[in-house]
PDB file of N, CA and C in Angstrom:
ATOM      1  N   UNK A   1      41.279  47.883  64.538  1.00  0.00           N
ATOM      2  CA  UNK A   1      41.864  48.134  65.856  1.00  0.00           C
ATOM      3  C   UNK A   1      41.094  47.318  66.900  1.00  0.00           C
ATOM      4  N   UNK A   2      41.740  46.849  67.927  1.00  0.00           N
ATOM      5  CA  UNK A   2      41.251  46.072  68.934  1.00  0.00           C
ATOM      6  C   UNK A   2      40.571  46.903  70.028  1.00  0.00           C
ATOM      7  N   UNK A   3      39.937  46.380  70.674  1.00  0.00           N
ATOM      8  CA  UNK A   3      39.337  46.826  71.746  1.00  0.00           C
ATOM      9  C   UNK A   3      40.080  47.435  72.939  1.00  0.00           C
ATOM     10  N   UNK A   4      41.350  46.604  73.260  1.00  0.00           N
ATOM     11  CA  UNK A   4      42.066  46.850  74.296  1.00  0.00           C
ATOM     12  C   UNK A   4      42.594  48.033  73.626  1.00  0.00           C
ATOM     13  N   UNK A   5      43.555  48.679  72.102  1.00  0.00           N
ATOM     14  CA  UNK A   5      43.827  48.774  71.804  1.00  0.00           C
ATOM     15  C   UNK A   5      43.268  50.362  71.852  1.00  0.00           C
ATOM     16  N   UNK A   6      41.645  50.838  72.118  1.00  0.00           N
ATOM     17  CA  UNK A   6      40.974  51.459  72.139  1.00  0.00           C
ATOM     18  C   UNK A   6      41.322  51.890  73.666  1.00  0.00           C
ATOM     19  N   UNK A   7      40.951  51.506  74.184  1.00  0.00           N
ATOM     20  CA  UNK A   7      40.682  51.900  75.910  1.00  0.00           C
ATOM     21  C   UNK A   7      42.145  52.343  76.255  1.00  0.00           C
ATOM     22  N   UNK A   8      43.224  51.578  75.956  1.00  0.00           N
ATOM     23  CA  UNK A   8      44.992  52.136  75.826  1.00  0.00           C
ATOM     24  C   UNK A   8      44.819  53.890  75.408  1.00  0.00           C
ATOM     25  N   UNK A   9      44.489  54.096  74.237  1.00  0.00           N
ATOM     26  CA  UNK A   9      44.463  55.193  73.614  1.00  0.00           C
ATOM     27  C   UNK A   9      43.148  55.959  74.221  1.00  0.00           C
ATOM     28  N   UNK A  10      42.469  55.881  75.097  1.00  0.00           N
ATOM     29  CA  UNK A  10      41.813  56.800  75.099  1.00  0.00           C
ATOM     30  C   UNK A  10      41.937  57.244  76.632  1.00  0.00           C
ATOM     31  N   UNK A  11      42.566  56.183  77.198  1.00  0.00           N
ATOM     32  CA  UNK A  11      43.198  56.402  78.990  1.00  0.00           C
ATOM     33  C   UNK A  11      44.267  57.256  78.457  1.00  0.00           C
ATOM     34  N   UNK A  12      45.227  56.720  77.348  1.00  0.00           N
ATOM     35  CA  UNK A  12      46.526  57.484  77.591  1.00  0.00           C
ATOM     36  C   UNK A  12      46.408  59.012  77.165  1.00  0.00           C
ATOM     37  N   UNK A  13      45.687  59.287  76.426  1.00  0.00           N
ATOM     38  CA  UNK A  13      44.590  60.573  75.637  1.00  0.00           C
ATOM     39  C   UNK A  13      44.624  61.288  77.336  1.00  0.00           C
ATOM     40  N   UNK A  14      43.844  60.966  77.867  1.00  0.00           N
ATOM     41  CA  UNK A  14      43.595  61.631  78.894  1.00  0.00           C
ATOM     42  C   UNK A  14      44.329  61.951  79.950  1.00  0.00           C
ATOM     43  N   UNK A  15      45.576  61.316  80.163  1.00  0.00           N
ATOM     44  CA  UNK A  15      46.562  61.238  81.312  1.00  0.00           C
ATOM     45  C   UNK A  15      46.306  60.748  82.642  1.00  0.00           C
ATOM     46  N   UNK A  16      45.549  59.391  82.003  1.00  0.00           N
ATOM     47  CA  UNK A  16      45.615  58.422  83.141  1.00  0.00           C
ATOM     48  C   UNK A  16      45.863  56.980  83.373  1.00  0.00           C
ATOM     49  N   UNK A  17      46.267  56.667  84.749  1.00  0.00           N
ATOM     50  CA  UNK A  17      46.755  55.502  84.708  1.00  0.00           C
ATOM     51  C   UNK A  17      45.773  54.263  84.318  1.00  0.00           C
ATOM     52  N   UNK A  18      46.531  53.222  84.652  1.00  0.00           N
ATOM     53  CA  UNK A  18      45.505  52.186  84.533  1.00  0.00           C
ATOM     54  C   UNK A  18      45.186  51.848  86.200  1.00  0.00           C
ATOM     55  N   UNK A  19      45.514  52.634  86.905  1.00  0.00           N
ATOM     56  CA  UNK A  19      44.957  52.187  88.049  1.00  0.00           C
ATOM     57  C   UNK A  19      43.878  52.994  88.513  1.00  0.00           C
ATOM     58  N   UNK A  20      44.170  54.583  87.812  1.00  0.00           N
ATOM     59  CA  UNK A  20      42.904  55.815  88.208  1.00  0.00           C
ATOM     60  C   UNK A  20      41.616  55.137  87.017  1.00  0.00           C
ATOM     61  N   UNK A  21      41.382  54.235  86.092  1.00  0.00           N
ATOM     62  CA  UNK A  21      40.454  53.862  85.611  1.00  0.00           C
ATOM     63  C   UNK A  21      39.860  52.526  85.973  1.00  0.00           C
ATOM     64  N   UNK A  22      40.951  51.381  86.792  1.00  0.00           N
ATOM     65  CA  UNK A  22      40.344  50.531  87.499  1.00  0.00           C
ATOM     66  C   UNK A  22      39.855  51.090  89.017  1.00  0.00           C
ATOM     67  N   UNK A  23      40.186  51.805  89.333  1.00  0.00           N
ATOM     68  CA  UNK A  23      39.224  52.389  90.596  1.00  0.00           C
ATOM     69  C   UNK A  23      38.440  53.191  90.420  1.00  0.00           C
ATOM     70  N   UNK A  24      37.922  53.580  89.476  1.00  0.00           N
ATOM     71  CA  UNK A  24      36.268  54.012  88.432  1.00  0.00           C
ATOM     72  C   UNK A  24      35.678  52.753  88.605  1.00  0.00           C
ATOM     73  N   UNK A  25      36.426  51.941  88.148  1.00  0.00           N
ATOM     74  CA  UNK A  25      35.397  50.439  87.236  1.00  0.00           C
ATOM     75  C   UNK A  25      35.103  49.922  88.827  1.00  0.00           C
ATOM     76  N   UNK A  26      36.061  50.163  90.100  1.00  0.00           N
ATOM     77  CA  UNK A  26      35.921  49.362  91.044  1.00  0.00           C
ATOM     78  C   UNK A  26      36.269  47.786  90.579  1.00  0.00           C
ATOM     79  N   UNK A  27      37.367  47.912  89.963  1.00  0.00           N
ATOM     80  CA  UNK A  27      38.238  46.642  89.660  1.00  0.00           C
ATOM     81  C   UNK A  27      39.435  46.180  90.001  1.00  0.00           C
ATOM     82  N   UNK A  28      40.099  45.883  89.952  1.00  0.00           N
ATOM     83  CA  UNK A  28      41.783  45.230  90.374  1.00  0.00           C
ATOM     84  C   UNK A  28      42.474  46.381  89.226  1.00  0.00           C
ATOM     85  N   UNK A  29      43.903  46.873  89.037  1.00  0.00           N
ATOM     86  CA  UNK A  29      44.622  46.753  88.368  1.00  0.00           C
ATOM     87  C   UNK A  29      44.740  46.353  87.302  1.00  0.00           C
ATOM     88  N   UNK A  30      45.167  45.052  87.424  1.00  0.00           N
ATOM     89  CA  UNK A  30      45.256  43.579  87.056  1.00  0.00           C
ATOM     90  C   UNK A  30      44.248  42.894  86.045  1.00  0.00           C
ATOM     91  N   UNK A  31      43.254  43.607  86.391  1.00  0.00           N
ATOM     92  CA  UNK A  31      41.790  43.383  85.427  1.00  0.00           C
ATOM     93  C   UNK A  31      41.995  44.058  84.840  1.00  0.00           C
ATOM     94  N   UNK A  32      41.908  45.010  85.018  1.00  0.00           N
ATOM     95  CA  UNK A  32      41.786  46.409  83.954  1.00  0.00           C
ATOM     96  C   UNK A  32      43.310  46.164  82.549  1.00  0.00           C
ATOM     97  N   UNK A  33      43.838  46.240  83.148  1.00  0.00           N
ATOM     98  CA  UNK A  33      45.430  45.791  82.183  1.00  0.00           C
ATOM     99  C   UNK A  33      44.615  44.325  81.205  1.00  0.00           C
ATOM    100  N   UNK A  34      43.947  43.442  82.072  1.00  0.00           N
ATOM    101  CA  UNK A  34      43.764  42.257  80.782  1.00  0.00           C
ATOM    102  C   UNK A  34      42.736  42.773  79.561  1.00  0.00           C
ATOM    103  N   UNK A  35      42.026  43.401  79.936  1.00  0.00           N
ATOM    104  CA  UNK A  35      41.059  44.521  78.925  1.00  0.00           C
ATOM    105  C   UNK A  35      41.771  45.065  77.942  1.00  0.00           C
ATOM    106  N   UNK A  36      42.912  45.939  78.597  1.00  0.00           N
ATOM    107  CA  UNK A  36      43.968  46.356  77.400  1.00  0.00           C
ATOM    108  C   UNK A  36      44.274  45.170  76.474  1.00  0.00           C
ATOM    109  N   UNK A  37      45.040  44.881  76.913  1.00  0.00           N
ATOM    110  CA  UNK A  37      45.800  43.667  76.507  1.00  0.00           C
ATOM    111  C   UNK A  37      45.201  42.364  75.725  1.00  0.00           C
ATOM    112  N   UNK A  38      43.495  42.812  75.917  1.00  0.00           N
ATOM    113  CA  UNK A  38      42.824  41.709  74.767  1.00  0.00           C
ATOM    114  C   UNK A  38      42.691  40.353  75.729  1.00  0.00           C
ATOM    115  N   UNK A  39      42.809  40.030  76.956  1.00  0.00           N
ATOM    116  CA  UNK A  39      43.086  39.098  77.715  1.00  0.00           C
ATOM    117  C   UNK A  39      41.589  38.659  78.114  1.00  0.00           C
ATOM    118  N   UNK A  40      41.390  39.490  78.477  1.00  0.00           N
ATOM    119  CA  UNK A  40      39.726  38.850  79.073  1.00  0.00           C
ATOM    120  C   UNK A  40      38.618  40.240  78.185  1.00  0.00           C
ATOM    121  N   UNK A  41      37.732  39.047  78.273  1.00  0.00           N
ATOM    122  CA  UNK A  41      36.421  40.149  77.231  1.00  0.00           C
ATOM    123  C   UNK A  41      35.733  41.165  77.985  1.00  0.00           C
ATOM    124  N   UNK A  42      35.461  42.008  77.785  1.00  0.00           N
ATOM    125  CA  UNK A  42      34.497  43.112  78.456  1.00  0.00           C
ATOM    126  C   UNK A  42      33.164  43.362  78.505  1.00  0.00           C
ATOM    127  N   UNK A  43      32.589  43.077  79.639  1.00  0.00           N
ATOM    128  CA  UNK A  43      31.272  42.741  80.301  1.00  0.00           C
ATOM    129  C   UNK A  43      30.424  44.079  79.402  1.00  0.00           C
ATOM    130  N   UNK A  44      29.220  43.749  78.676  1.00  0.00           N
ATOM    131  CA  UNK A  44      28.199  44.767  78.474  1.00  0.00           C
ATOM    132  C   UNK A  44      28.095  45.924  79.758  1.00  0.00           C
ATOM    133  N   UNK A  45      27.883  45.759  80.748  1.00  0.00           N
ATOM    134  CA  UNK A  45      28.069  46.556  81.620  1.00  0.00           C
ATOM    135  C   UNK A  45      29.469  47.705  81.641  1.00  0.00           C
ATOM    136  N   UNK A  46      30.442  46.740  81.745  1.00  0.00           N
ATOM    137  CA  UNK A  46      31.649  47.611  82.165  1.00  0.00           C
ATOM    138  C   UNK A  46      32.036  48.554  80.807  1.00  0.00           C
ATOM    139  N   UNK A  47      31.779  48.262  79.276  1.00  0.00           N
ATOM    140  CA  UNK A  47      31.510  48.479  78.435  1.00  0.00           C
ATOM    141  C   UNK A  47      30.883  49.699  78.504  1.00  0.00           C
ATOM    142  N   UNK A  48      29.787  50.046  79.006  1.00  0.00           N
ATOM    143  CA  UNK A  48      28.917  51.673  79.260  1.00  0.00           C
ATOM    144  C   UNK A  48      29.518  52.550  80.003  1.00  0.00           C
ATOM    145  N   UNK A  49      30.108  51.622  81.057  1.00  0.00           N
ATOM    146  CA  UNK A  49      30.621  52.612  81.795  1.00  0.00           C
ATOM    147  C   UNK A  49      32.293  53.299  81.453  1.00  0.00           C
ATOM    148  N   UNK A  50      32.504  52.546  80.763  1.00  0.00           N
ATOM    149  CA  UNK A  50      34.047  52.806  79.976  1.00  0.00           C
ATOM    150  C   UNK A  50      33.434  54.141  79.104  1.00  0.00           C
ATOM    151  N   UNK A  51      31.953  54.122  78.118  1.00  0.00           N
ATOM    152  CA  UNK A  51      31.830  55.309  77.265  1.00  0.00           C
ATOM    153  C   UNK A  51      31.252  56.348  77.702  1.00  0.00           C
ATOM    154  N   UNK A  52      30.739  55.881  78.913  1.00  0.00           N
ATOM    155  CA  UNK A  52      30.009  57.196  79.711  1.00  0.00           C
ATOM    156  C   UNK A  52      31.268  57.714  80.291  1.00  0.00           C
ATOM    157  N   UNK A  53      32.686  56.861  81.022  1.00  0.00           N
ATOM    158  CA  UNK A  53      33.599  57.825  81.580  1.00  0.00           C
ATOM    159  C   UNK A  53      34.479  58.893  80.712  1.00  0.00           C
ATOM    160  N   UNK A  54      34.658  57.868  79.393  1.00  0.00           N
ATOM    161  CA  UNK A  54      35.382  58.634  78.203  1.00  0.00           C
ATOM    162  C   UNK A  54      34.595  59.525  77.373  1.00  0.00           C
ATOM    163  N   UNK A  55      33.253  59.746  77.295  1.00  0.00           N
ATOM    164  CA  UNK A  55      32.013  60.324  77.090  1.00  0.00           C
ATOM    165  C   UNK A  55      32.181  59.834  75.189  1.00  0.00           C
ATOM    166  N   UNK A  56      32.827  58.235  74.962  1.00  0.00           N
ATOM    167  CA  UNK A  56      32.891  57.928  73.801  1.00  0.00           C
ATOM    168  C   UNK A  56      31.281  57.028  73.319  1.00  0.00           C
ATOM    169  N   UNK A  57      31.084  56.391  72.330  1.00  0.00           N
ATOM    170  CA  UNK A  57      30.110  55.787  72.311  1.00  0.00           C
ATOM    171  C   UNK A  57      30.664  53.944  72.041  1.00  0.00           C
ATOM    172  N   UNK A  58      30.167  53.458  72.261  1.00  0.00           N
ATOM    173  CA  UNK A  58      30.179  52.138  72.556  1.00  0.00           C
ATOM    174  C   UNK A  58      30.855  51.737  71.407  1.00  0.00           C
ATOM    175  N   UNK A  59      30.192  51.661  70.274  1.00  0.00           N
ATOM    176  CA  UNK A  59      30.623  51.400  68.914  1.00  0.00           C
ATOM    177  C   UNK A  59      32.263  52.231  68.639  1.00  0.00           C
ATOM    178  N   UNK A  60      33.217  53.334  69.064  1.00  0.00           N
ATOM    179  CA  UNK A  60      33.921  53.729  69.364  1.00  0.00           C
ATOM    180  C   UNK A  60      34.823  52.762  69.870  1.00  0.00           C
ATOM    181  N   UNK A  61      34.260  52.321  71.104  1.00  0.00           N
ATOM    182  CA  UNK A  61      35.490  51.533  71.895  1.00  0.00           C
ATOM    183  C   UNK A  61      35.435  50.305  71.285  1.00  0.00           C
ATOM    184  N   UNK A  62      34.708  49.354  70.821  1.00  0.00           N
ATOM    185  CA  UNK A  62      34.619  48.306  69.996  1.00  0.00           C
ATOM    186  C   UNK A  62      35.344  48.046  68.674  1.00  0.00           C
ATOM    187  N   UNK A  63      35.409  49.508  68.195  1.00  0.00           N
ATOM    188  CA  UNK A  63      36.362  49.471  66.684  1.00  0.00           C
ATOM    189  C   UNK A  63      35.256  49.765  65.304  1.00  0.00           C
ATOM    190  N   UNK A  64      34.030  50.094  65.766  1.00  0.00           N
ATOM    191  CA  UNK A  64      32.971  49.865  64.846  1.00  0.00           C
ATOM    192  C   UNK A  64      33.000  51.232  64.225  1.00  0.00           C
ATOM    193  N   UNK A  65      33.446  52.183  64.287  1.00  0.00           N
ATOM    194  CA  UNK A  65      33.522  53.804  63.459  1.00  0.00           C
ATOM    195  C   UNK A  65      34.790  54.151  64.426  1.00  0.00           C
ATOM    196  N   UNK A  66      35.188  55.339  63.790  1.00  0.00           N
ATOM    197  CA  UNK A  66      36.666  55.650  64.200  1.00  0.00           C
ATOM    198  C   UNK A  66      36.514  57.171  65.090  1.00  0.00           C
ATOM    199  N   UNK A  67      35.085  57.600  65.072  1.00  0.00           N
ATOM    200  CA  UNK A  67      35.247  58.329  66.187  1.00  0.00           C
ATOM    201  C   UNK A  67      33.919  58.597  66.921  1.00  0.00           C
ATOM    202  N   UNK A  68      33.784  60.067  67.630  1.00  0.00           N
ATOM    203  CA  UNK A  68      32.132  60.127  67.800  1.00  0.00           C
ATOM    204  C   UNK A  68      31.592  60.449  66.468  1.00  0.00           C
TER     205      UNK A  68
END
């Protein structure tokens, strides 16, 4: 499973948009959607803060084990 592919499923898990998680990240929309979408890579930084908001672990959103 992809990365974007991860963050899709764990926003939509929760019942939120992609705009209530780019105004967490303090990002565009627009950014946040290319993350999904596999479009642009995801900063080590924005990366922590994606598993600290989803309270997932890093290796989680990456595809590296399939859960906590």
């Amino acid at each position: 499973m992809k990365i974007g592919e991860n963050l899709k499923n764990l926003r939509i898990q929760r019942n939120l948009s992609q705009e209530d998680v780019a105004k967490m990240l303090n990002i565009s929309r627009q950014a946040y959607c290319r993350y999904e979408n596999d479009q642009r890579e995801i900063s080590l930084d924005t990366l922590c803060k994606l598993a600290d908001f989803y309270e997932e672990t890093t290796d989680y959103i990456l595809g590296r084990e399939n859960s906590k």
